[in-house]
C-alpha atoms as a PDB file:
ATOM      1  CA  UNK A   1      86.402 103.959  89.836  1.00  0.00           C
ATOM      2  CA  UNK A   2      87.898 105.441  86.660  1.00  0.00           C
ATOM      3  CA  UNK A   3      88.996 102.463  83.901  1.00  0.00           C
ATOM      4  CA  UNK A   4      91.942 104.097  81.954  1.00  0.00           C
ATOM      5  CA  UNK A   5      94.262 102.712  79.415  1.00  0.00           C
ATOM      6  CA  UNK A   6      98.009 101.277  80.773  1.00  0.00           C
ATOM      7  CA  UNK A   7     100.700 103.604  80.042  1.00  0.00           C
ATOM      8  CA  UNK A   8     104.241 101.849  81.279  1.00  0.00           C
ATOM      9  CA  UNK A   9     105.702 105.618  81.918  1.00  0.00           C
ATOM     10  CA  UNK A  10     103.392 105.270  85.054  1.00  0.00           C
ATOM     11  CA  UNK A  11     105.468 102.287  86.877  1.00  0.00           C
ATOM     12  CA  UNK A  12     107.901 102.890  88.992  1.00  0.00           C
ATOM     13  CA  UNK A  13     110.599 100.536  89.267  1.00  0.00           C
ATOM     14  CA  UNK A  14     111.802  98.202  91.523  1.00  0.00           C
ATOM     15  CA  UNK A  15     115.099  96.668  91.288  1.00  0.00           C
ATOM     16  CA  UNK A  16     116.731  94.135  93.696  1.00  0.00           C
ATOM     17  CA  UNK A  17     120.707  93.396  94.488  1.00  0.00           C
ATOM     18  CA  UNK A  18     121.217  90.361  96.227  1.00  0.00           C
ATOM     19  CA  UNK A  19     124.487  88.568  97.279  1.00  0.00           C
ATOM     20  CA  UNK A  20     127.000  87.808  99.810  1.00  0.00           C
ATOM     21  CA  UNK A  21     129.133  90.316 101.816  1.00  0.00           C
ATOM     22  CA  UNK A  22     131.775  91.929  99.803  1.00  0.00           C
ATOM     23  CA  UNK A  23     130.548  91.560  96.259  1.00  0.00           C
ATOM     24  CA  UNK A  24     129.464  95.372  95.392  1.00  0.00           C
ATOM     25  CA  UNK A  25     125.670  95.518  96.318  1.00  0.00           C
ATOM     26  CA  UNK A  26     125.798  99.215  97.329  1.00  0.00           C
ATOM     27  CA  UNK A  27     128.389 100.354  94.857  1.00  0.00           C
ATOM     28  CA  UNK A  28     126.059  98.385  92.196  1.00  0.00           C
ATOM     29  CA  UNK A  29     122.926 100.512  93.921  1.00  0.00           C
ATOM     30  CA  UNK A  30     124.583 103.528  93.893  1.00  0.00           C
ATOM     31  CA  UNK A  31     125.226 103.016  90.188  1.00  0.00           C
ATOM     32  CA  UNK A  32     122.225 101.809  88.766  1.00  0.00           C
ATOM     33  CA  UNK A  33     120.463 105.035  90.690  1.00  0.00           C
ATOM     34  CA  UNK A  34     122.810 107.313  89.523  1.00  0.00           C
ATOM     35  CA  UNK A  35     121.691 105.953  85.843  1.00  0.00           C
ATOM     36  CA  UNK A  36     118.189 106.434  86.380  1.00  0.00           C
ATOM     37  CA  UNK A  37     118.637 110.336  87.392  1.00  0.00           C
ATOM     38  CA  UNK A  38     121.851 112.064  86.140  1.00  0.00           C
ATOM     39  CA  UNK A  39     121.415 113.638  89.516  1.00  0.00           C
ATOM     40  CA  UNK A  40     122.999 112.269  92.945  1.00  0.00           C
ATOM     41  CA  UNK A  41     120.623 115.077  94.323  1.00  0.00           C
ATOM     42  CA  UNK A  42     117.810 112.637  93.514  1.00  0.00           C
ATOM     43  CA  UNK A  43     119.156 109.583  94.741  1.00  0.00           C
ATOM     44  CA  UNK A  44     118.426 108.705  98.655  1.00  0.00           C
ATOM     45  CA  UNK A  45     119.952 105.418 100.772  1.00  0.00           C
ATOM     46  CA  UNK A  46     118.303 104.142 103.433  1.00  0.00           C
ATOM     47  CA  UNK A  47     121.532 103.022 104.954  1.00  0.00           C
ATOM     48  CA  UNK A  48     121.065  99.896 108.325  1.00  0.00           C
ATOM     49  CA  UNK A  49     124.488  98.910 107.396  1.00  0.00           C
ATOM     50  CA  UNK A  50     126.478 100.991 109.819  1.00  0.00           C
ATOM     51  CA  UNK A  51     126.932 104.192 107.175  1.00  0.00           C
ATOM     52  CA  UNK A  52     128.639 101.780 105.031  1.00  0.00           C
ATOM     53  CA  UNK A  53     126.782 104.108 101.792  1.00  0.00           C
ATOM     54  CA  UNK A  54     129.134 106.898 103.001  1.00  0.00           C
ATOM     55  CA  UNK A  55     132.304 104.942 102.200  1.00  0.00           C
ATOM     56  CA  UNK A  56     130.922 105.692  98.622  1.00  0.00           C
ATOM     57  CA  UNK A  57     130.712 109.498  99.192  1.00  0.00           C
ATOM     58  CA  UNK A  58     133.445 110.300  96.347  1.00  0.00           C
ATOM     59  CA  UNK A  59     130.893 108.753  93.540  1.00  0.00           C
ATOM     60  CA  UNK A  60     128.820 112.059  94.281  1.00  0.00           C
ATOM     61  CA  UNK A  61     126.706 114.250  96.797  1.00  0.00           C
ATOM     62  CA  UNK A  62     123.712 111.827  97.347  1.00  0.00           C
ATOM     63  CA  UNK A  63     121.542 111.827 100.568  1.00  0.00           C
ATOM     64  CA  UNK A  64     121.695 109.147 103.190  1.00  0.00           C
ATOM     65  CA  UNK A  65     119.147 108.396 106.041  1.00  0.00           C
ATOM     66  CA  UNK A  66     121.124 106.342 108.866  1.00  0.00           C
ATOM     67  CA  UNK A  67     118.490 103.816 110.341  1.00  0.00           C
ATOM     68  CA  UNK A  68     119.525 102.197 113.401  1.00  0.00           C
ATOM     69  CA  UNK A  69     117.823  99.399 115.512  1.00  0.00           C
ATOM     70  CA  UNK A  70     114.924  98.537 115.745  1.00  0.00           C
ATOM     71  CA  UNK A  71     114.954  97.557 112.556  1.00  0.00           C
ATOM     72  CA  UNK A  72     110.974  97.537 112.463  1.00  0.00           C
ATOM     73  CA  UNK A  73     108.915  97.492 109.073  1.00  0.00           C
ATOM     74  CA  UNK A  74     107.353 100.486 110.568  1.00  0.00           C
ATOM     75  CA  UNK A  75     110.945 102.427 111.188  1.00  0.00           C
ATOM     76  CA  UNK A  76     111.457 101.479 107.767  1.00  0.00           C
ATOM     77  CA  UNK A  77     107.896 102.878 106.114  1.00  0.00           C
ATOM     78  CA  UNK A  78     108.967 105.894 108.133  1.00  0.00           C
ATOM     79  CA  UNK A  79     112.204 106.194 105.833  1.00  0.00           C
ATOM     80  CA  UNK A  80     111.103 105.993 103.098  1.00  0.00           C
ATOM     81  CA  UNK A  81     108.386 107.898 103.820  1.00  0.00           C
ATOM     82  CA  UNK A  82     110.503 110.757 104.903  1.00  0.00           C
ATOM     83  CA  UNK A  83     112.811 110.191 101.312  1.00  0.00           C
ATOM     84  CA  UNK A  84     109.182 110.703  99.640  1.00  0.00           C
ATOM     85  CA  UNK A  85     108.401 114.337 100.973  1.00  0.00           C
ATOM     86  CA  UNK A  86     112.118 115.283 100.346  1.00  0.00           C
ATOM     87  CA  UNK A  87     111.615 115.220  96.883  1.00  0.00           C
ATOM     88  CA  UNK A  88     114.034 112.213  95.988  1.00  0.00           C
ATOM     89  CA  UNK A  89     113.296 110.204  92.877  1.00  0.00           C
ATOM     90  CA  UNK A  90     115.441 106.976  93.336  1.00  0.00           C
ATOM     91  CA  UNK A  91     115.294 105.566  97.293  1.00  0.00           C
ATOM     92  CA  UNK A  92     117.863 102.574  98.134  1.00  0.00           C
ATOM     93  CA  UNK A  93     117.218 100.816 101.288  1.00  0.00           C
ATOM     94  CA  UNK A  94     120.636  98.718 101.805  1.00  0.00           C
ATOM     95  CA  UNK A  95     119.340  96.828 103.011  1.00  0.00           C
ATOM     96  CA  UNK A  96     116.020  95.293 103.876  1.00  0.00           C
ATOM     97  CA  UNK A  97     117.916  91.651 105.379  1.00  0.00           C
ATOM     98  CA  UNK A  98     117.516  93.659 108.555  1.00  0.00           C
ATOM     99  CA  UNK A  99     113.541  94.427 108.110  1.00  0.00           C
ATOM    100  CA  UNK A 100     113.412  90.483 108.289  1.00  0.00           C
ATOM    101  CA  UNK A 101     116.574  89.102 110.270  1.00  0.00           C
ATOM    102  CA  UNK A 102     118.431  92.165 112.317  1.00  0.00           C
ATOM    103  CA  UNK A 103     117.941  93.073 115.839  1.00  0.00           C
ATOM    104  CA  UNK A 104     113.886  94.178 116.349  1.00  0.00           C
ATOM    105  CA  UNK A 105     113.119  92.775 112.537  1.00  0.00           C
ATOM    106  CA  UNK A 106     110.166  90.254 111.980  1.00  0.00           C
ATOM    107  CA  UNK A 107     111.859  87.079 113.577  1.00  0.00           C
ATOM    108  CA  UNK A 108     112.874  88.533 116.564  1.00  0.00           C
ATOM    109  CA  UNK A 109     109.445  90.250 116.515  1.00  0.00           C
ATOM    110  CA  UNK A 110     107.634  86.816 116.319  1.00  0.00           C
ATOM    111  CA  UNK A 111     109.794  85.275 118.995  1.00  0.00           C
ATOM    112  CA  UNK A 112     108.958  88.090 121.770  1.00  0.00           C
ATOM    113  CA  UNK A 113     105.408  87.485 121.112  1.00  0.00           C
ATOM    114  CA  UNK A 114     106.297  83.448 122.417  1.00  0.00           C
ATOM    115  CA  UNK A 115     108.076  82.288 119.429  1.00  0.00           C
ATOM    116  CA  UNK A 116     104.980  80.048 118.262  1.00  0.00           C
ATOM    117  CA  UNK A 117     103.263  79.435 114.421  1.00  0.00           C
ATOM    118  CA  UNK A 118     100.418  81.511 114.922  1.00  0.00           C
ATOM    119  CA  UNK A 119     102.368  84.379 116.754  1.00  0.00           C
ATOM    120  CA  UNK A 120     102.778  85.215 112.723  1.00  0.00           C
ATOM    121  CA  UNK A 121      99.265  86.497 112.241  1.00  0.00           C
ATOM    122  CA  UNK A 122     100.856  89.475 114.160  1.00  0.00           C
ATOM    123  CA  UNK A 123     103.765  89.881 112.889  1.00  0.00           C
ATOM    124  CA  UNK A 124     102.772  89.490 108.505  1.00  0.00           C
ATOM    125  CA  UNK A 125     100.522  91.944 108.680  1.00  0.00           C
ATOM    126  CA  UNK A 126     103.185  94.244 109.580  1.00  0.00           C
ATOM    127  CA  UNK A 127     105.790  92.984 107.117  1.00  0.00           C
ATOM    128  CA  UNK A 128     102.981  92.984 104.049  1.00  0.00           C
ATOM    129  CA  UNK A 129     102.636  96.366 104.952  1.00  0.00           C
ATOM    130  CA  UNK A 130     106.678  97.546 104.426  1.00  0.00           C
ATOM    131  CA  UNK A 131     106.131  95.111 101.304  1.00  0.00           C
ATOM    132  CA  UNK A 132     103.330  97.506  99.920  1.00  0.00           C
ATOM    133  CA  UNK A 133     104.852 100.576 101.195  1.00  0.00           C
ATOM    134  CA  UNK A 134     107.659  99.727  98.514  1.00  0.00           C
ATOM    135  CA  UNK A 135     105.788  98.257  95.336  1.00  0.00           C
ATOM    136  CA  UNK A 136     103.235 101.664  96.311  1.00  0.00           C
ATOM    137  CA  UNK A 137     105.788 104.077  96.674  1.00  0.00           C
ATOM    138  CA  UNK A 138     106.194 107.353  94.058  1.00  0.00           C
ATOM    139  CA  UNK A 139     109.831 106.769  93.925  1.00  0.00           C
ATOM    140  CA  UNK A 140     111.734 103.918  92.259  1.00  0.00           C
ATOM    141  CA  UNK A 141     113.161 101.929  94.160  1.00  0.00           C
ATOM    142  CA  UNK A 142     116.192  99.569  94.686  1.00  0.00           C
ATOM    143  CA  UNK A 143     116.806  96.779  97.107  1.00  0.00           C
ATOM    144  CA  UNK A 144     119.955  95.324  98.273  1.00  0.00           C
ATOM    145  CA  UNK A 145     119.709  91.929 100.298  1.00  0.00           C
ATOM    146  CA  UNK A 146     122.584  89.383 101.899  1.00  0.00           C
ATOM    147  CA  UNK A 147     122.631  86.137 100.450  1.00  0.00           C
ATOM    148  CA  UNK A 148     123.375  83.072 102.320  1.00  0.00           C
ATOM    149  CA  UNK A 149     124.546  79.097 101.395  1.00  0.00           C
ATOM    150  CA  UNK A 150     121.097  77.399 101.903  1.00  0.00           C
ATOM    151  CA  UNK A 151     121.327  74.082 102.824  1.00  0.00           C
ATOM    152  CA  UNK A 152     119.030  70.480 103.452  1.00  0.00           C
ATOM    153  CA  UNK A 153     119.139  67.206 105.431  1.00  0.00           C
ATOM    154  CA  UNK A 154     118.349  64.671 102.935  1.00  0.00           C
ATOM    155  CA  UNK A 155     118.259  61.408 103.188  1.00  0.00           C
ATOM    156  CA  UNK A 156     120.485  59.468 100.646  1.00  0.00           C
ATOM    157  CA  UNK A 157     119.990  55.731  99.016  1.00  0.00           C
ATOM    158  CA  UNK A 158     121.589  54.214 102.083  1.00  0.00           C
ATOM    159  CA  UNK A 159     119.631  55.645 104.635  1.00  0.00           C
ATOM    160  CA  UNK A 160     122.043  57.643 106.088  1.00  0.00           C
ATOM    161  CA  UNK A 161     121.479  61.623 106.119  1.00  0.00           C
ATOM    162  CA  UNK A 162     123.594  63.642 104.249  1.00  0.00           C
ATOM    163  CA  UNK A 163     123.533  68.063 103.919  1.00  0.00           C
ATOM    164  CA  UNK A 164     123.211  69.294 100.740  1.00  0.00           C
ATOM    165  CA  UNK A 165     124.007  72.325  98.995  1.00  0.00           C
ATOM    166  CA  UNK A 166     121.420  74.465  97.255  1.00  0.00           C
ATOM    167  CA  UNK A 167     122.987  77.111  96.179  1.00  0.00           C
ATOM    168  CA  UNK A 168     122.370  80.712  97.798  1.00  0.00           C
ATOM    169  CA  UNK A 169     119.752  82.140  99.196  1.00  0.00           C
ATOM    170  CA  UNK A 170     118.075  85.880  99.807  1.00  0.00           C
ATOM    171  CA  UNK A 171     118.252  86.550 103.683  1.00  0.00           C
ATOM    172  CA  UNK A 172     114.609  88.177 103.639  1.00  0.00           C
ATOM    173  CA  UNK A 173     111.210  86.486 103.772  1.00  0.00           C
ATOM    174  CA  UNK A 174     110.985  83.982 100.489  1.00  0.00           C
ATOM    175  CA  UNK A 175     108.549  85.867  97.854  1.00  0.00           C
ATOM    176  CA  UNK A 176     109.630  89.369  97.632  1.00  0.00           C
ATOM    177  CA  UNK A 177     111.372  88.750  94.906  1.00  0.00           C
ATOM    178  CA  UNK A 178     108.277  87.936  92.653  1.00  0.00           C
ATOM    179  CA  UNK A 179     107.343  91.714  93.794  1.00  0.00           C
ATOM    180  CA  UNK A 180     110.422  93.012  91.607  1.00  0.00           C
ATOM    181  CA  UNK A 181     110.637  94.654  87.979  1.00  0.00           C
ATOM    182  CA  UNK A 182     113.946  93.096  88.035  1.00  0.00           C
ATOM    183  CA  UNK A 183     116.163  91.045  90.283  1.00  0.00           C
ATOM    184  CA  UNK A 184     120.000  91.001  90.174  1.00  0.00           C
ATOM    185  CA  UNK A 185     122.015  88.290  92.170  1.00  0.00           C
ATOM    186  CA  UNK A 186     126.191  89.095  92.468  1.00  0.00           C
ATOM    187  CA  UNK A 187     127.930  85.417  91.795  1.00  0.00           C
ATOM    188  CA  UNK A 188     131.303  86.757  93.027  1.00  0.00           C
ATOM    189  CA  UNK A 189     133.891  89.597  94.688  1.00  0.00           C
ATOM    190  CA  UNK A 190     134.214  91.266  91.176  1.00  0.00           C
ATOM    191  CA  UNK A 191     130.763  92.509  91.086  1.00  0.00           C
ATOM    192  CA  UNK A 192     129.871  90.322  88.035  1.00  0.00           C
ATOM    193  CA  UNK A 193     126.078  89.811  88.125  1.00  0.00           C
ATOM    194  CA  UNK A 194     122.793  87.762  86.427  1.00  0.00           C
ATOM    195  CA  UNK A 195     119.137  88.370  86.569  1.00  0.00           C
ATOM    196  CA  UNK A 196     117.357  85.989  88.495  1.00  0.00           C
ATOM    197  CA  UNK A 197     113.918  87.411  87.797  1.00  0.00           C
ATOM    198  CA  UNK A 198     113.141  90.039  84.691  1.00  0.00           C
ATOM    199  CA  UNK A 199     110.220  91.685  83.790  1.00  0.00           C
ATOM    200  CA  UNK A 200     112.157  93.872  81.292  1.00  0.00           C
ATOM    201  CA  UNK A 201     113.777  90.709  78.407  1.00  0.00           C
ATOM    202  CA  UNK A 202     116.747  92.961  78.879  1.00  0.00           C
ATOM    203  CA  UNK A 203     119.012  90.939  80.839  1.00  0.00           C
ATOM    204  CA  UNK A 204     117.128  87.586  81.286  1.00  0.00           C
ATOM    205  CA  UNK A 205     119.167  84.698  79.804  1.00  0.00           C
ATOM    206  CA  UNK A 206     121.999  86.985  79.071  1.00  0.00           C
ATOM    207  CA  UNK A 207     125.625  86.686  80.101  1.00  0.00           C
ATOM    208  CA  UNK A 208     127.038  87.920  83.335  1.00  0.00           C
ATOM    209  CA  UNK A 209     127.783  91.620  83.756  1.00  0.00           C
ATOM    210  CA  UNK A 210     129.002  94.238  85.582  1.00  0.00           C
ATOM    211  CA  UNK A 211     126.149  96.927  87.013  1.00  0.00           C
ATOM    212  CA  UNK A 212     127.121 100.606  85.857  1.00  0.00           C
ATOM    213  CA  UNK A 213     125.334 103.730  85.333  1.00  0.00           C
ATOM    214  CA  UNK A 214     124.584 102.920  81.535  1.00  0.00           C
ATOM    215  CA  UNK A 215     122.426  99.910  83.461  1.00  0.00           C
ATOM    216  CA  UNK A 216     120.342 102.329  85.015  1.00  0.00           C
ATOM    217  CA  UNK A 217     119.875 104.666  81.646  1.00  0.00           C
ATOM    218  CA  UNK A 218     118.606 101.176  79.880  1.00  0.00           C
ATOM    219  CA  UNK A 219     116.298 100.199  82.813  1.00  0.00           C
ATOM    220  CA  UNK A 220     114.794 103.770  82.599  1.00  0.00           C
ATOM    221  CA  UNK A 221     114.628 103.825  78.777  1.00  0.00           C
ATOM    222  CA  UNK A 222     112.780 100.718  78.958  1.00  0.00           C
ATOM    223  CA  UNK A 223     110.212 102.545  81.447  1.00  0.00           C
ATOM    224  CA  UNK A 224     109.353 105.249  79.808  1.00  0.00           C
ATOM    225  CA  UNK A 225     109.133 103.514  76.419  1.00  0.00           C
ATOM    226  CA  UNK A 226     106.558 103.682  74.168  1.00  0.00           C
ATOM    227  CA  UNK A 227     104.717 100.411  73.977  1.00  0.00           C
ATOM    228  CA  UNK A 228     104.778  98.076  70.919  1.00  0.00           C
ATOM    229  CA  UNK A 229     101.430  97.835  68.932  1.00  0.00           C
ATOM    230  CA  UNK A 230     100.413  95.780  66.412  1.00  0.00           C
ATOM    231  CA  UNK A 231     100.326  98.604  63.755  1.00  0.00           C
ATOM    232  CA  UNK A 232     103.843  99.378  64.759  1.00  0.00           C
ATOM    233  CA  UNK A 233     104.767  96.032  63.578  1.00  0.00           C
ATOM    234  CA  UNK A 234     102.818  96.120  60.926  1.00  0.00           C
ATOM    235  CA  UNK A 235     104.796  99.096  59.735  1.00  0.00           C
ATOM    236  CA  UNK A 236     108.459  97.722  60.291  1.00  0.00           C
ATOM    237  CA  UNK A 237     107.387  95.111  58.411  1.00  0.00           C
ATOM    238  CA  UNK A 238     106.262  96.779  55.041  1.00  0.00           C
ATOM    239  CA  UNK A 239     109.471  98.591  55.526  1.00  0.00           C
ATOM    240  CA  UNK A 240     112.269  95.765  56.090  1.00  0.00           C
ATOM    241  CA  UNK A 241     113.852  95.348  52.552  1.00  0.00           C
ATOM    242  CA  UNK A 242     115.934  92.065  53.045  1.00  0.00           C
ATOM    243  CA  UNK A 243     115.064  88.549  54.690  1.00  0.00           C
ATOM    244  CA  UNK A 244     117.284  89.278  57.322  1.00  0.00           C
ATOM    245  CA  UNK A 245     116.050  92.429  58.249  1.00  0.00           C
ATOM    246  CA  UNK A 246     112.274  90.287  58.443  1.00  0.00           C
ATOM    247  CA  UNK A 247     114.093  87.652  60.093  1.00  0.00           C
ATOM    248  CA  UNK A 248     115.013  90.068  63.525  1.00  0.00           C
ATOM    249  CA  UNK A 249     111.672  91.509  63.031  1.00  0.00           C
ATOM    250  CA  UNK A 250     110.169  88.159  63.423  1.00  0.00           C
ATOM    251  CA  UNK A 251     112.645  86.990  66.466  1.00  0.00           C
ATOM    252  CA  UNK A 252     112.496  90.379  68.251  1.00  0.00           C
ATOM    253  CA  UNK A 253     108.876  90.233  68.949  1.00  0.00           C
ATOM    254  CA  UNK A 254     107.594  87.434  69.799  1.00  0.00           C
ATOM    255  CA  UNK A 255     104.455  88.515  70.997  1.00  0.00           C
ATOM    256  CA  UNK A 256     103.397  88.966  68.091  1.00  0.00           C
ATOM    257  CA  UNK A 257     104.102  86.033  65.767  1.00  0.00           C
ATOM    258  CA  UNK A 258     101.293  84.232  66.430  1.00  0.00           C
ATOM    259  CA  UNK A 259      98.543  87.108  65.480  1.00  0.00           C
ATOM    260  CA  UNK A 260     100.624  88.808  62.831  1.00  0.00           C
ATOM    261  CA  UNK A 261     102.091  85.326  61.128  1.00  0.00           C
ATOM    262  CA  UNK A 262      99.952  86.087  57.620  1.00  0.00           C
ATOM    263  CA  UNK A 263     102.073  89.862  57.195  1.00  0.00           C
ATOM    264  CA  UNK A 264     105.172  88.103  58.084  1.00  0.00           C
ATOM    265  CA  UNK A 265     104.233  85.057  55.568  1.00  0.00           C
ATOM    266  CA  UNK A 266     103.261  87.588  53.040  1.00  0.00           C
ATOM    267  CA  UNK A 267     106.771  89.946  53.170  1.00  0.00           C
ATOM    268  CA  UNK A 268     108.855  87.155  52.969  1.00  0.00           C
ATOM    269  CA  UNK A 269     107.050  85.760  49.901  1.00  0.00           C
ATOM    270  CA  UNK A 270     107.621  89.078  48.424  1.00  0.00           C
ATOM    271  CA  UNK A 271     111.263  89.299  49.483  1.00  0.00           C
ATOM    272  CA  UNK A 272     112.066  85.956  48.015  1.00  0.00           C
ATOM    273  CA  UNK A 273     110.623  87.203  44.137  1.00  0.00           C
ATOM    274  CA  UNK A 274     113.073  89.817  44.226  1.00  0.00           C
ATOM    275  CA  UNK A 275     116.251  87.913  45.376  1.00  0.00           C
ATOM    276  CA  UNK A 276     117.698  84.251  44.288  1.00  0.00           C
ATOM    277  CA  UNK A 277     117.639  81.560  46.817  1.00  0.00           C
ATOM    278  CA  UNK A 278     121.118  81.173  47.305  1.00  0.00           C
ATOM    279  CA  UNK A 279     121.286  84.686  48.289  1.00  0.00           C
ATOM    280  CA  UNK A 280     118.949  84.808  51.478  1.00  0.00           C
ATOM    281  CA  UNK A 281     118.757  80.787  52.961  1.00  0.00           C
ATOM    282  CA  UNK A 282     119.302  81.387  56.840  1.00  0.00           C
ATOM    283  CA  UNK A 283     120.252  79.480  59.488  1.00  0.00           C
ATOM    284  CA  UNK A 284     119.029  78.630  63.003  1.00  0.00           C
ATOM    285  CA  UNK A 285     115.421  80.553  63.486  1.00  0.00           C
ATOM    286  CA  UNK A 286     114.693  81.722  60.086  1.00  0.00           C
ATOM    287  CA  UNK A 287     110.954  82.245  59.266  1.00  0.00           C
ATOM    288  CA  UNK A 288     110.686  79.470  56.660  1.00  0.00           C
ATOM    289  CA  UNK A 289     110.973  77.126  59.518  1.00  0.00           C
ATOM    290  CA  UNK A 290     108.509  78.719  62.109  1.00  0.00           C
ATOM    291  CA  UNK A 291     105.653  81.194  60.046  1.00  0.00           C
END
């Protein structure tokens, strides 16, 4: 065992694209790769959806590994496995609805075997293991999944059963997303999309969007960033010269408000002798309110 500090330039990422037929999740792959490498060289799709990556061939000379049925988790460690030893640096499997749903995939697995609850102590193993083969993998990595309308039979205040609409839902086995850096869900036919899950802050909470290559450079940036310390902080703080300036400081890392409150206290106090307080009252989430 060998304890060693956390570097983020050591994660890979893994990215999802989820949404309904039609609504740009390969063009949006294709993209965000492209993004992360400056090199269609580098970028590899793992293409079950009958060579529809190819339709995409004038975006730029990137590789594509046609997997037909069985749509097996092992035929799919096998991919990427083979994308690995090629060299390839950003692997897109479009899409892994068929590792759980297509013809040979986990439910049709579990139903030769008799169809019955415990005929899944057979088949998870096997899915877990196409689950790790991704989150374990020396490439990054990008997802694309088909969403459906889920629905429920509830029962209203009459008595009577009704179906209701929940929204949409990721054709694979619930929980993979959790397994994502980030998670992107397309809400319509013009590719516009939102983060469901974010491990990043970039795109959490933020308004809808349309995937390009510039998403990619960010997501990348963000990996190979230097981390934030407390002594970097520290430093930005001595340095800000206007209550604004401390104000952003303060709202931009809020991981470190609690521990570093005193400094922040301490600037502003300073920043207040040399100004009149007319000239720096704020509004909405100023530090006056919240150190």
């Amino acid at each position: 065992m060998l304890l060693k500090q956390s570097k983020k330039q050591n994660v890979k990422l893994r990215l999802g694209i989820s949404g309904p037929s039609g609504f740009g999740k390969t063009h949006s792959a294709l993209l965000l790769a492209y993004g992360m490498t400056n090199d269609w060289n580098k970028v590899a799709v793992i293409d079950t959806e009958n060579s529809s990556a190819s339709l995409y061939s004038d975006l730029g000379n990137f590789n594509v590994l046609d997997l037909q049925a069985p749509f097996s988790p092992e035929r799919y460690i096998e991919a990427i496995e083979v994308c690995e030893k090629a060299g390839i640096e950003v692997i897109i499997i479009d899409s892994i609805t068929h590792e759980w749903q297509g013809a040979g995939g986990c439910l049709q697995i579990q139903e030769k075997l008799g169809g019955r609850f415990q005929d899944w102590a057979k088949v998870t193993p096997r899915h877990q293991a196409f689950i790790d083969n991704i989150l374990q993998s020396t490439c990054h990595i990008i997802t694309t999944a088909r969403r459906k309308i889920d629905y429920s039979l509830d029962v209203g205040s009459n008595g009577r059963t009704k179906v209701v609409k929940h929204g949409t839902k990721e054709i694979t086995r619930e929980g993979f997303e959790y397994e994502l850096t980030v998670n992107f869900e397309l809400i319509n036919d013009q590719h516009l999309a939102k983060s469901s899950k974010d491990r990043t802050g970039l795109f959490m909470n933020k308004p809808e969007f349309v995937i390009t290559s510039k998403t990619g450079e960010r997501l990348l940036k963000w990996c190979n960033a230097k981390p934030v310390t407390v002594k970097d902080v520290v430093e930005k703080i001595n340095s800000v010269l206007s209550i604004s300036e401390l104000t952003k400081l303060y709202n931009d890392n809020p991981s470190f408000q609690q521990a570093l409150q005193p400094q922040f206290r301490r600037k502003k106090e300073q920043l207040e002798q040399l100004v009149k307080p007319e000239n720096f009252s704020q509004n909405g989430n100023n530090i006056s309110d919240r150190a």
